[in-house]
Protein backbone atom coordinates (compact mmCIF):
# COMPACT_ATOMS: atom_id res chain seq x y z
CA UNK A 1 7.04 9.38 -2.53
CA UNK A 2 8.21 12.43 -4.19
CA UNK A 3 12.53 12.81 -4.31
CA UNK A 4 14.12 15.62 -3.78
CA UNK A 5 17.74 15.80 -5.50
CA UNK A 6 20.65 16.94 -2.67
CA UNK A 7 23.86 17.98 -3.53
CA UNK A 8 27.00 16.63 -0.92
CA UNK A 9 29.52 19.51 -0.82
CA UNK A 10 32.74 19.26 1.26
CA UNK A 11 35.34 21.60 2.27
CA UNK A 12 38.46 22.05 4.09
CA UNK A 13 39.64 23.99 6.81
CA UNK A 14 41.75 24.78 9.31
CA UNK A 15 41.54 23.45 13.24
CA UNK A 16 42.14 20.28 14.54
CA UNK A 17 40.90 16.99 12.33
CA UNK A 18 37.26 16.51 12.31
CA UNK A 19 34.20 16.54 10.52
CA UNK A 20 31.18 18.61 10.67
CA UNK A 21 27.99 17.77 9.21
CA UNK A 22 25.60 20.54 8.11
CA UNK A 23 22.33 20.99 5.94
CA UNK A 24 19.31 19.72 8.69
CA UNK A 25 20.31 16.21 9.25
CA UNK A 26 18.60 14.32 11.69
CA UNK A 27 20.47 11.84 14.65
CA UNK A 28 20.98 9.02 12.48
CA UNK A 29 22.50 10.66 9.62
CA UNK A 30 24.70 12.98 12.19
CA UNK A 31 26.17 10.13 13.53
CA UNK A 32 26.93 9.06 9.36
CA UNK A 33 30.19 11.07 9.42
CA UNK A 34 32.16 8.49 12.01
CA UNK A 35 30.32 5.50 10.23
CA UNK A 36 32.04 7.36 6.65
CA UNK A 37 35.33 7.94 7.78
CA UNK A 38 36.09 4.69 9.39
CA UNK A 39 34.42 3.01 5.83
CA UNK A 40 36.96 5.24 4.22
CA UNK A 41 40.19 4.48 5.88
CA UNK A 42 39.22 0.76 5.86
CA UNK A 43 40.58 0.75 2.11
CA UNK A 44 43.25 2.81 2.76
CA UNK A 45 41.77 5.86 0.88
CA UNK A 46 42.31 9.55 1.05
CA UNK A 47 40.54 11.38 3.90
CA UNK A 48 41.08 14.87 4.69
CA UNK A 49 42.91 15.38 7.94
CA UNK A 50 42.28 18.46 9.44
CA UNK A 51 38.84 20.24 9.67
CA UNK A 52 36.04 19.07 6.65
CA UNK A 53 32.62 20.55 6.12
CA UNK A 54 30.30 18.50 4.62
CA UNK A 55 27.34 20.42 3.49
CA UNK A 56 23.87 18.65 2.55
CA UNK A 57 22.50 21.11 0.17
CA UNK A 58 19.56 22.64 -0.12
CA UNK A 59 20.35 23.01 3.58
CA UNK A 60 16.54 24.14 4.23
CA UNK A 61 15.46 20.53 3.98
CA UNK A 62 15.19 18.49 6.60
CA UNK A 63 17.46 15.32 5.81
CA UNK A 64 16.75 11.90 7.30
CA UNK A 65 18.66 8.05 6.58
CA UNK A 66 21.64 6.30 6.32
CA UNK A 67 21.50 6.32 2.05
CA UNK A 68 23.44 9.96 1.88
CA UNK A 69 27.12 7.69 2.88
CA UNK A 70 28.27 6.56 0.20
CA UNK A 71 27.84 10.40 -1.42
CA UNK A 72 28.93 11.98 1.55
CA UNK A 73 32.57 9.28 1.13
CA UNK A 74 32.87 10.12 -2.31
CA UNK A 75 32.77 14.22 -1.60
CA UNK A 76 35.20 13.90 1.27
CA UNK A 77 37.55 11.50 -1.26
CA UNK A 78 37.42 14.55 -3.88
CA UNK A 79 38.08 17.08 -1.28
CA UNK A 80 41.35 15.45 -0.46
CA UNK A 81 42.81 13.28 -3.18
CA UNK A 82 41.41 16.20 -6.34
CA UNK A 83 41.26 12.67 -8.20
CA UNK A 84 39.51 13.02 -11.51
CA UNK A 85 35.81 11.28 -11.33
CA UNK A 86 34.16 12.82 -14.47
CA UNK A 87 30.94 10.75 -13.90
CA UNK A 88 29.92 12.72 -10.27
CA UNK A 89 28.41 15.25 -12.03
CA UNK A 90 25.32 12.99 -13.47
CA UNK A 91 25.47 10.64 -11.54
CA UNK A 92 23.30 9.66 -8.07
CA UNK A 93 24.74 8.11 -5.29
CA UNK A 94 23.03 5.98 -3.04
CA UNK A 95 23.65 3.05 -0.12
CA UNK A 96 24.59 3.40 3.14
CA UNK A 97 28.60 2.06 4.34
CA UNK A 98 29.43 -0.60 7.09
CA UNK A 99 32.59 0.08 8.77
CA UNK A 100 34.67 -2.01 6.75
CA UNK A 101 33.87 -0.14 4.04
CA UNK A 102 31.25 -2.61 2.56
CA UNK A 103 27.67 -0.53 0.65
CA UNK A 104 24.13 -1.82 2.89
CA UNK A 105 20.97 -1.99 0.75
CA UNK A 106 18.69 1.13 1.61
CA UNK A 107 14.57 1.77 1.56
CA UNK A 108 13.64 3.54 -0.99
CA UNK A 109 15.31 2.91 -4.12
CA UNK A 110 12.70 2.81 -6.44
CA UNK A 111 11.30 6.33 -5.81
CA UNK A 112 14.68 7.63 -5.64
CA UNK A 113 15.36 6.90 -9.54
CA UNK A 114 12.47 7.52 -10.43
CA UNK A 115 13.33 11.13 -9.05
CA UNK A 116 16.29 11.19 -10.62
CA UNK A 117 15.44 10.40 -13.99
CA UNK A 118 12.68 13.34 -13.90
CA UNK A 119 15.39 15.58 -12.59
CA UNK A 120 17.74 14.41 -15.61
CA UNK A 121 20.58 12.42 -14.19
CA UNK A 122 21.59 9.86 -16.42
CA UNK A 123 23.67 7.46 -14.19
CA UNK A 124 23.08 6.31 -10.81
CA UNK A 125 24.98 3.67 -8.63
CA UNK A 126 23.66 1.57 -5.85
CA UNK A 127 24.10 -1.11 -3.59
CA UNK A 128 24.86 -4.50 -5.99
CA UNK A 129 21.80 -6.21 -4.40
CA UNK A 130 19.60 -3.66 -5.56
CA UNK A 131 20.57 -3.02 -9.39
CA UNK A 132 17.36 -4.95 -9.86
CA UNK A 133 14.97 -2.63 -8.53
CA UNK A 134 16.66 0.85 -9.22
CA UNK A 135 16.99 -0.46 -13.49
CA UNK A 136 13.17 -0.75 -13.62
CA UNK A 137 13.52 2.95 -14.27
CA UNK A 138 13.98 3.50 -17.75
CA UNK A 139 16.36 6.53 -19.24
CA UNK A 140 18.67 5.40 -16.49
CA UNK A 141 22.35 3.66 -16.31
CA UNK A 142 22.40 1.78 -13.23
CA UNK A 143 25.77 0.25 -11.91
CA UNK A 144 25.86 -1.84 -9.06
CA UNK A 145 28.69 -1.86 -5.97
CA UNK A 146 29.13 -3.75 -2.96
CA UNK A 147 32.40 -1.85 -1.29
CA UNK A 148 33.63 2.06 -1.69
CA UNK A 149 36.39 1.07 -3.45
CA UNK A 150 34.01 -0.27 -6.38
CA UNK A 151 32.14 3.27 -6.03
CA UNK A 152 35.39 5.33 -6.66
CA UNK A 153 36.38 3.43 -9.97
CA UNK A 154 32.98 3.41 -11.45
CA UNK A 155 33.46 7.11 -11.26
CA UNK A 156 36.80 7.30 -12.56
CA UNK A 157 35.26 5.75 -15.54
CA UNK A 158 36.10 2.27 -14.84
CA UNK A 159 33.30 0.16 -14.94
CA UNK A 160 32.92 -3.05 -12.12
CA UNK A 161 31.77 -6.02 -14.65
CA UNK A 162 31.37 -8.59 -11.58
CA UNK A 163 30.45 -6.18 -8.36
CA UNK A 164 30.70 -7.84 -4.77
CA UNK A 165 27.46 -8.77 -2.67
CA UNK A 166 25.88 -6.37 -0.54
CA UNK A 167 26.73 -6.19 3.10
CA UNK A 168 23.94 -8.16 4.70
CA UNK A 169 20.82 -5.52 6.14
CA UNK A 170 17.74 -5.47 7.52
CA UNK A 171 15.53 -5.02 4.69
CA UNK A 172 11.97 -6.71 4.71
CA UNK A 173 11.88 -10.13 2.55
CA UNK A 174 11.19 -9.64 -1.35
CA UNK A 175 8.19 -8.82 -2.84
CA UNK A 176 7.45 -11.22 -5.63
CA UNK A 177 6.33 -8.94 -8.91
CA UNK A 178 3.92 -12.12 -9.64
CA UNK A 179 2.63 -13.57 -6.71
CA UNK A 180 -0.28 -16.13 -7.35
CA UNK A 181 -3.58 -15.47 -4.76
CA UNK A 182 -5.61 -18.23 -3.31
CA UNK A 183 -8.61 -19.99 -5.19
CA UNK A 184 -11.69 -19.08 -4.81
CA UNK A 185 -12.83 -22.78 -6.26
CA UNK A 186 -11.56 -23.83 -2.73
CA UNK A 187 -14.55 -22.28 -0.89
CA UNK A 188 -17.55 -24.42 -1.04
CA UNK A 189 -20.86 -23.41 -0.64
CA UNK A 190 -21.80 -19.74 0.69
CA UNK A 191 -22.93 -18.81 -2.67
CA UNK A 192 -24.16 -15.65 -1.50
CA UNK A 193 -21.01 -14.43 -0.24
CA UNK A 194 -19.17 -15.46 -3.48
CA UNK A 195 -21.45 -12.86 -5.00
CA UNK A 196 -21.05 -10.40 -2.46
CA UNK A 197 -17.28 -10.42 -2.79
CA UNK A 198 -17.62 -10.47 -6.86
CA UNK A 199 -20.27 -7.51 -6.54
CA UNK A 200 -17.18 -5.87 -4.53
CA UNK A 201 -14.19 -6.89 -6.59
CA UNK A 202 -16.15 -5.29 -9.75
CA UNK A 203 -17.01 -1.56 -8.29
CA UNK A 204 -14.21 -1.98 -5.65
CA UNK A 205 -16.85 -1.87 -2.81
CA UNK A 206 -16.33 -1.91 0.82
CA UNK A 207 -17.29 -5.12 2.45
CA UNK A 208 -18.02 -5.80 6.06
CA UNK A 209 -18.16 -9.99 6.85
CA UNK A 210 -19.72 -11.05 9.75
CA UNK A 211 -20.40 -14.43 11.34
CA UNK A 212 -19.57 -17.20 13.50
CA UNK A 213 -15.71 -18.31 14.32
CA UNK A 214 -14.34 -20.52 11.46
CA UNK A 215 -17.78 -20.17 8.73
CA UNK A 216 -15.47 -18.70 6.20
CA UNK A 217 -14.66 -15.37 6.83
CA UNK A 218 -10.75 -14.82 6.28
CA UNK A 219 -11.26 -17.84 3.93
CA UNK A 220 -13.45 -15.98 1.47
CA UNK A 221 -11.40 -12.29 2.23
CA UNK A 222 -7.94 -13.51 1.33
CA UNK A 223 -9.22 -14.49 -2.30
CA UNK A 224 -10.84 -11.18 -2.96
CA UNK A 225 -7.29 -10.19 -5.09
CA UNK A 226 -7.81 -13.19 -7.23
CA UNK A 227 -10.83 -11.49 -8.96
CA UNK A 228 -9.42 -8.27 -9.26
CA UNK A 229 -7.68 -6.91 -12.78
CA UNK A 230 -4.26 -6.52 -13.13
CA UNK A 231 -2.41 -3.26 -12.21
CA UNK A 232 -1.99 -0.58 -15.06
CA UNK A 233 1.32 0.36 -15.58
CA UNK A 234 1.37 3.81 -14.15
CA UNK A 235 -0.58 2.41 -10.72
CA UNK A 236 2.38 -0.72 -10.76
CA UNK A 237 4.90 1.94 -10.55
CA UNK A 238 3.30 3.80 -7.80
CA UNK A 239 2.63 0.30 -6.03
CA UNK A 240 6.09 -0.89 -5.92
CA UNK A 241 7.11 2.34 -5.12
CA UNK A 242 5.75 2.48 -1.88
CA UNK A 243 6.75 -1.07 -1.23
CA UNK A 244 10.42 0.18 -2.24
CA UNK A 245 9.91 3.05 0.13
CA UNK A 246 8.54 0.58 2.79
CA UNK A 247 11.78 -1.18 3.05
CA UNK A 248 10.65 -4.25 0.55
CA UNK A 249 13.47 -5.43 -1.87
CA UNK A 250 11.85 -5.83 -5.19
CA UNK A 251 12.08 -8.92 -7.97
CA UNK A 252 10.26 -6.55 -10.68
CA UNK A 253 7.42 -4.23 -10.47
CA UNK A 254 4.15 -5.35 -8.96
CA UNK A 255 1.62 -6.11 -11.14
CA UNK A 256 -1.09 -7.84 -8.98
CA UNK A 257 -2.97 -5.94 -6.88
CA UNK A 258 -1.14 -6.15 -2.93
CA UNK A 259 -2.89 -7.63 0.28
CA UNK A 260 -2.43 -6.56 3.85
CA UNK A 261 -4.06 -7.89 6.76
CA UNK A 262 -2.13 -6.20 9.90
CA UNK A 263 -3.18 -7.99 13.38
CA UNK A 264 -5.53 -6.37 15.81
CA UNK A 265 -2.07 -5.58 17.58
CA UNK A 266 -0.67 -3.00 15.26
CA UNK A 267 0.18 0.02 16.42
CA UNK A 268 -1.16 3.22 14.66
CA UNK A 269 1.74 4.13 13.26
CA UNK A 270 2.09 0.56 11.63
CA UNK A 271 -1.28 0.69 10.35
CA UNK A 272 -1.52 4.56 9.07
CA UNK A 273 2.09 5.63 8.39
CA UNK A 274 4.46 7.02 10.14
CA UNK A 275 7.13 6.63 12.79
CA UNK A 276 9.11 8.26 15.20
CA UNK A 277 12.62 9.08 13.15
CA UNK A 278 12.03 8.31 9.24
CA UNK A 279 8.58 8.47 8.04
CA UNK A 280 7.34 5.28 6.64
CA UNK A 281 4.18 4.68 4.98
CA UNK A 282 1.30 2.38 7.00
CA UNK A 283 -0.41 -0.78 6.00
CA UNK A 284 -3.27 1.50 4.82
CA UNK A 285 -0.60 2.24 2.00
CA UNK A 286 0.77 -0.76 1.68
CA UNK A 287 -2.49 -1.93 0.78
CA UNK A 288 -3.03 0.77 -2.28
CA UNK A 289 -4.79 -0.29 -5.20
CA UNK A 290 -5.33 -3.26 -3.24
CA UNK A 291 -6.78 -4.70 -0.34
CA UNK A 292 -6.73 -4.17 3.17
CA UNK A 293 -8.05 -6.58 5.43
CA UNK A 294 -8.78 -6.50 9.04
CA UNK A 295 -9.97 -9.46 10.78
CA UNK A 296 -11.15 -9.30 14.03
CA UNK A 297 -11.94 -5.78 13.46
CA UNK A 298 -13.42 -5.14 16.47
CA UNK A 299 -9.93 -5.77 18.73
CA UNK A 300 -8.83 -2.61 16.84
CA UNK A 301 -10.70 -0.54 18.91
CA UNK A 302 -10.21 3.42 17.94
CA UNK A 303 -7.64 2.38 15.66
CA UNK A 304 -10.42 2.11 13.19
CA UNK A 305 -12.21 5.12 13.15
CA UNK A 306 -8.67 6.27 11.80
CA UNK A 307 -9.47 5.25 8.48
CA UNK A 308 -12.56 7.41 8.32
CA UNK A 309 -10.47 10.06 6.55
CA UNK A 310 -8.27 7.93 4.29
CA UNK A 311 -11.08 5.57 2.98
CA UNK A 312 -13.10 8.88 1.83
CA UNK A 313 -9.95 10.76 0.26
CA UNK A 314 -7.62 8.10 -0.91
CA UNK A 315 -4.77 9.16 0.86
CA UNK A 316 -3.36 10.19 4.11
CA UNK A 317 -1.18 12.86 5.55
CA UNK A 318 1.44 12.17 8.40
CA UNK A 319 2.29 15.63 10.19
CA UNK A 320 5.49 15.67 12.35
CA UNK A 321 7.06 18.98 14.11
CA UNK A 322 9.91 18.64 11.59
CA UNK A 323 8.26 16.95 8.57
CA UNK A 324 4.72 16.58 6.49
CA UNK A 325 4.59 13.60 4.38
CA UNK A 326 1.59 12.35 1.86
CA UNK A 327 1.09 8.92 1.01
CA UNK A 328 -1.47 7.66 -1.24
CA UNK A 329 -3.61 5.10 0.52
CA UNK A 330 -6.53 4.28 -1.86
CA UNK A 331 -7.64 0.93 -0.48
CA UNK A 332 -10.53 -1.71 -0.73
CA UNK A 333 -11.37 -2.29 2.71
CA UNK A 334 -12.69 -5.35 4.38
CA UNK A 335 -13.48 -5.81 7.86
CA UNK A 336 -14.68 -9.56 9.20
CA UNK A 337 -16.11 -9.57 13.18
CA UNK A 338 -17.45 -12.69 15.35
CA UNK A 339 -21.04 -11.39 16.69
CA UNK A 340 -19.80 -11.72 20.09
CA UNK A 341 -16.66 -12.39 21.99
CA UNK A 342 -17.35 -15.83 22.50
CA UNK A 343 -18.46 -16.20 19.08
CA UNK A 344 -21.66 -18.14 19.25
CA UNK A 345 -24.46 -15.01 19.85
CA UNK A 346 -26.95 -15.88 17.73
CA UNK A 347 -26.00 -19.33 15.87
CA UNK A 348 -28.33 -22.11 15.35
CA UNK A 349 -27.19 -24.91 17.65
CA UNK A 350 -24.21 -23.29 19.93
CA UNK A 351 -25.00 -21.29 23.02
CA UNK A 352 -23.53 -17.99 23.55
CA UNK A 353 -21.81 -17.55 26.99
CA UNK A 354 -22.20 -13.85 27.11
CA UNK A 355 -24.45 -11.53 28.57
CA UNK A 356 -26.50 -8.81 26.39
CA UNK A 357 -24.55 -5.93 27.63
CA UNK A 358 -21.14 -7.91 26.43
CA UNK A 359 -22.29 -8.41 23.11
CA UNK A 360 -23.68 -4.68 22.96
CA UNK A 361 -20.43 -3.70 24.18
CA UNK A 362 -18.41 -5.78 21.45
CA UNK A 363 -20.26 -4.87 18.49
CA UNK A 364 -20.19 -0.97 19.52
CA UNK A 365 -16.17 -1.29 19.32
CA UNK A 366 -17.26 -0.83 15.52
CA UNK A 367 -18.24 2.92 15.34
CA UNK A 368 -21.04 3.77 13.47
CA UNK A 369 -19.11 5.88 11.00
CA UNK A 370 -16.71 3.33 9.79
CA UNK A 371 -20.34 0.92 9.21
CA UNK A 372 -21.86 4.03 7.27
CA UNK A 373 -18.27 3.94 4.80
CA UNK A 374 -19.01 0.29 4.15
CA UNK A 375 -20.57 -0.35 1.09
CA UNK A 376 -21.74 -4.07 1.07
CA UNK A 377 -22.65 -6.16 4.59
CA UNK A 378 -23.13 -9.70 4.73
CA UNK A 379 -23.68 -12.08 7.38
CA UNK A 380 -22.11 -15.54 6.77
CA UNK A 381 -23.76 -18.76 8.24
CA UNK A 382 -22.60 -22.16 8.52
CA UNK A 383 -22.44 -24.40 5.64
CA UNK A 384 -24.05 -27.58 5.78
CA UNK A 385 -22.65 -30.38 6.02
CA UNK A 386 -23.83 -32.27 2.94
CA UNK A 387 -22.16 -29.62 1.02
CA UNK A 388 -18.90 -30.45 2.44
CA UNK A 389 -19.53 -33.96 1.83
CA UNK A 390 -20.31 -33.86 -2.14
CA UNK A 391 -20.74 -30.69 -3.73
CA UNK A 392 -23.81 -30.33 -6.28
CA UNK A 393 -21.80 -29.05 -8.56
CA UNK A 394 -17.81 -27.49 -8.74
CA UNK A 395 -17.72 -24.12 -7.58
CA UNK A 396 -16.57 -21.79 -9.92
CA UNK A 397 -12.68 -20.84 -10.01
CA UNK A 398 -11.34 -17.07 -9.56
CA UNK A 399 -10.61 -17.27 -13.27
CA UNK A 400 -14.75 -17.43 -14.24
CA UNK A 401 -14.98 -14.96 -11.84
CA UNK A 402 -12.53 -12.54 -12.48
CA UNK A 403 -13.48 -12.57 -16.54
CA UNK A 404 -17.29 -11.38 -15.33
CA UNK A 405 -15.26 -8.79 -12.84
CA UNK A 406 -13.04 -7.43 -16.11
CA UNK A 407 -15.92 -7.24 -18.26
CA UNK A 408 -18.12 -5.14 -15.54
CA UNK A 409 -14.85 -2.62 -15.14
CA UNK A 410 -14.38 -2.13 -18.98
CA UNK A 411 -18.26 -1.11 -18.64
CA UNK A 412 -17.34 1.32 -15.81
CA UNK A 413 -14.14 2.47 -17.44
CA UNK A 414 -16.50 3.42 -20.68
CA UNK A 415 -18.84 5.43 -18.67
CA UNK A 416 -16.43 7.52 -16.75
CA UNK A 417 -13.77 8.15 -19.16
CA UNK A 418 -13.72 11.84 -19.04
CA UNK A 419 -13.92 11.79 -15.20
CA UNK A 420 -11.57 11.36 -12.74
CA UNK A 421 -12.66 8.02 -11.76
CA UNK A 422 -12.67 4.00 -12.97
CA UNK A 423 -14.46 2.38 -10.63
CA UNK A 424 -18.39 3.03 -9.35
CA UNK A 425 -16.79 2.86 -5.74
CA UNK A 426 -14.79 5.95 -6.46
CA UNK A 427 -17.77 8.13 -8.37
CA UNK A 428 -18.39 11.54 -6.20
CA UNK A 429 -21.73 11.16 -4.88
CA UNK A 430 -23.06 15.19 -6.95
CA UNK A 431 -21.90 13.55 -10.09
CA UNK A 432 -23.68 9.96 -9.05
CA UNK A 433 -26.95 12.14 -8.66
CA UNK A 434 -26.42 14.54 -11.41
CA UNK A 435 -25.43 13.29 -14.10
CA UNK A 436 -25.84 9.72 -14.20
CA UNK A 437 -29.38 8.84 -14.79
CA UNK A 438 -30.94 7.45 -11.60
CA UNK A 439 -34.14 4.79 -11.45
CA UNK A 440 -37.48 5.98 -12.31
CA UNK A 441 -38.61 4.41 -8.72
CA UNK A 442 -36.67 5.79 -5.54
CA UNK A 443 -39.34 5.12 -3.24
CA UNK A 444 -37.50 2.21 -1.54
CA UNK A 445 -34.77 4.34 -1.11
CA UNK A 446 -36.65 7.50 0.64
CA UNK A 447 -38.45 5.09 2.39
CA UNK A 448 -35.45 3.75 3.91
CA UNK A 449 -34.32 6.95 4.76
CA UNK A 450 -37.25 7.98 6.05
CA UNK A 451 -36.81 5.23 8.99
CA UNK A 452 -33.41 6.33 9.32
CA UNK A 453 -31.72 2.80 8.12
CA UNK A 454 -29.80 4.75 5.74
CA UNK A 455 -27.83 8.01 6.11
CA UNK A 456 -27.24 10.42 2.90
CA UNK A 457 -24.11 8.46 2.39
CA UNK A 458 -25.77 5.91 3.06
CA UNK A 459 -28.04 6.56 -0.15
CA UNK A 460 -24.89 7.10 -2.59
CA UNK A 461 -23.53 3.52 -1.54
CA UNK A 462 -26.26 2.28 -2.53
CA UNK A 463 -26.52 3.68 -5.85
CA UNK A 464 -22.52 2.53 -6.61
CA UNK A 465 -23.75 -0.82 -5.91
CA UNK A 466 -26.54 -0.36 -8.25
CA UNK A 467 -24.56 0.55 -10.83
CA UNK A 468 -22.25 -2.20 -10.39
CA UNK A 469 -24.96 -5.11 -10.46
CA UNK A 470 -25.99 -3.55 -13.61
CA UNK A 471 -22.68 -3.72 -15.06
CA UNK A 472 -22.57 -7.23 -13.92
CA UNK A 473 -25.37 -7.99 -15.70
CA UNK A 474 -24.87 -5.66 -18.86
CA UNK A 475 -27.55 -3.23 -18.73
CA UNK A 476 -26.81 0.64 -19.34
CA UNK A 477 -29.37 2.15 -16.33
CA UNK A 478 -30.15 1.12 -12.93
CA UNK A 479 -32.95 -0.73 -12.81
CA UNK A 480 -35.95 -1.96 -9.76
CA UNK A 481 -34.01 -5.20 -9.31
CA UNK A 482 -30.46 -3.90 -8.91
CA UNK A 483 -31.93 -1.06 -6.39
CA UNK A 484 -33.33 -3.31 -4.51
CA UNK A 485 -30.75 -5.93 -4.31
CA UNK A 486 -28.56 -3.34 -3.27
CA UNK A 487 -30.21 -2.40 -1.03
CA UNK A 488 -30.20 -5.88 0.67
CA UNK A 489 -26.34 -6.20 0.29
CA UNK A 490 -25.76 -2.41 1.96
CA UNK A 491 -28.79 -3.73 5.00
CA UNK A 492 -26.73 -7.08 4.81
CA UNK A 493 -29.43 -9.48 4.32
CA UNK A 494 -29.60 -12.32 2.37
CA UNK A 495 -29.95 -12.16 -1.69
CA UNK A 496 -31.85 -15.48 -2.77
CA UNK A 497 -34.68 -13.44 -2.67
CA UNK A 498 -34.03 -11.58 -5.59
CA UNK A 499 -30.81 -13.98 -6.93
């Protein structure tokens, strides 16, 4: 996430012709200096031919990717050919070469500017299909090229009006900057999950769905980003920076909250970050600022009790023997689970075809910890069918929704200005206790602690959802019926009661 400028230095020597590469690079970008030279000869330009050094400086820095080429041409061009390129000096290089001499779109462009405008370069060039992406950094000159040659007269201060395309790669597919989420008008009935999920858009709870196969569940998930604000501008750029740095081409900088919902296949590294060569960031990051959605949770098995660190700290750290990386991973979790494997335990009119110690054994594959992290539980029961048929009355879109959701987050965003937090799902549990006022009646809450269906954290949850419904409902303290209707979401029972 954070760039690091590095200087390509080359040199000549004596010995027979050929070309060592030295500064920490990894396999991939060893093997760059036979990918370099052939895109250099392709166009018939200079290349040293005896001995050439190519230094990746600072050479204590452990270098990974194909994006150094294109730099590592140019140096070997100037070591040879002393041509005058008075724009090297300020100016980043950055793409990776085909053979033929032709510049290959690279992860990671986004960051990369944004490094080098805090670092003070004023120019950069990079692969034509990217100009895009790399000019939503202001204070920067961005030129685009699609061959070396293209790269060698921008430098020699002759601009390319018209570049050529990109050589085709294997980036992932755009990211739209404005993609429109589904409805949540489209969901009819379950009224008291509609509130569940607006209770959890507007503190940016934790929510845990559980029910039969097809009642709603993924339904009702996969419009939670329709209610939630849009992204401020210093969270957009650090969004669409880590979809840059994922491999993600970019249209213009996200401003919608993202949505990932990885299968129960993933692997860990594809879920939390990392990777054998490169390190990449996860879906857990992917999902920052936004939501991450696992359905079927239970298939994940102990891929979820992974998250136990991330969902508390807001970010994780990958640790390889040659590098550490940090990538922010402040997500809204939501986890959706059948009761059983064959999905009927429990539901009014099916029969469930598996035993008691198979349904034990299924809903243990959710550890206990991960349940104690979720904020809100609900459990999601068939709709009838004469609310299919003709609805009482139109259910409300995400637009009604997400106005009540705004209004509840400019309350929050009043009451924790001077803190490091916006939301009542982020609020440190001491300060929660300390010095927000709490309800003149915590009896329901140290009796439910007393009987051990709440843990300590347990007890905080609860009071972020508190202070959520009372934002919902405009009031400035926590109050008997937001405690205890918090208390029913966290214990996932039904809220007509107190509705």
């Amino acid at each position: 996430m954070e760039g690091a400028v590095i200087e390509v230095e080359a040199a000549k020597g004596g010995g027979l012709p050929r070309t060592q590469l030295v500064g920490l690079p990894d396999t991939a970008l060893r093997e760059a200096k036979e990918r370099v030279k052939a895109a250099v000869t392709a166009f018939e330009l200079p290349w040293p031919p005896q001995l050439i050094t190519i230094n990746l400086s600072p050479a204590s820095l452990p270098k990974t990717g194909s994006h150094f080429d294109v730099a590592i041409a140019v140096a070997a061009i100037l070591a040879e050919s002393r041509w005058s390129m008075p724009l090297v000096a300020s100016t980043i290089l950055f793409g990776e070469l085909s053979l033929d001499g032709r510049i290959r779109n690279v992860r990671g462009v986004l960051p990369a500017m944004l490094a080098a405008a805090k670092a003070g370069f004023e120019h950069a060039i990079v692969p034509s299909a990217q100009v895009e992406e790399a000019a939503l950094v202001p204070g920067l000159t961005v030129w685009g090229a699609g061959r070396l040659t293209e790269v060698v007269q921008i430098l020699r201060g002759r601009p390319v009006d018209s570049p050529s395309e990109s050589a085709p790669s294997a980036s992932l597919p755009p990211v739209e900057a404005s993609a429109i989420p589904p409805d949540l008008a489209d969901v009819v009935g379950h009224e008291d999950g509609k509130f569940a999920l607006e209770v959890a858009a507007a503190g940016r709870h934790h929510l845990y769905l559980h029910g039969a196969p097809g009642v709603g569940k993924t339904m009702l998930a996969s419009r939670l980003t329709s209610l939630l604000p849009d992204l401020t501008q210093d969270e957009s750029l650090e969004v669409s920076a880590i979809h840059s740095l994922a491999g993600h081409q970019l249209t213009g900088l996200l401003s919608r909250p993202p949505y990932a919902d990885p299968h129960h296949s993933v692997t860990p590294a594809a879920l939390l970050g990392g990777g054998s060569g490169e390190l990449k960031p996860g879906a857990i990051s992917i999902a920052h600022r936004g939501v991450l959605f696992l359905d079927e949770c239970p298939d994940f098995g102990p891929k979820l009790d992974a998250l136990r660190t991330p969902l508390e700290n807001g970010s994780i750290i990958i640790s390889r023997a040659r590098a550490t990386a940090l990538f922010p991973a402040r997500f809204q979790l939501i986890l959706a689970a059948n009761p059983c494997p064959c999905g009927n335990h429990g539901v009014a009119g099916l029969e469930c075809t598996c035993d008691s110690v198979k349904v034990r054994r299924y809903q243990e594959r959710i550890s206990g910890p991960i349940l104690d992290r979720i904020d809100i539980r609900h459990q999601m029961v068939s709709t009838k069918r004469v609310l299919l048929d003709v609805a009482a009355s139109p259910p409300e879109p995400s637009s009604v929704v997400a106005e009540r959701v705004a209004e509840a987050r400019q309350r929050q965003a009043r009451r924790l200005a001077d803190t490091p937090w916006s939301t009542n799902g982020e609020v440190a549990g001491p300060y929660l206790r300390k010095e927000l006022p709490l309800p003149e009646d915590l009896g329901s809450l140290n009796s439910a602690l007393d009987r051990g269906a709440l843990s300590l954290r347990g007890v905080d949850k609860v009071l972020r959802v508190s202070w959520t419904l009372a934002d919902l409902a405009g009031h400035d303290r926590i109050g008997p019926r937001e405690l205890r209707a918090a208390l029913r979401l966290r214990q996932g029972e039904q809220l007509r009661a107190v509705s």
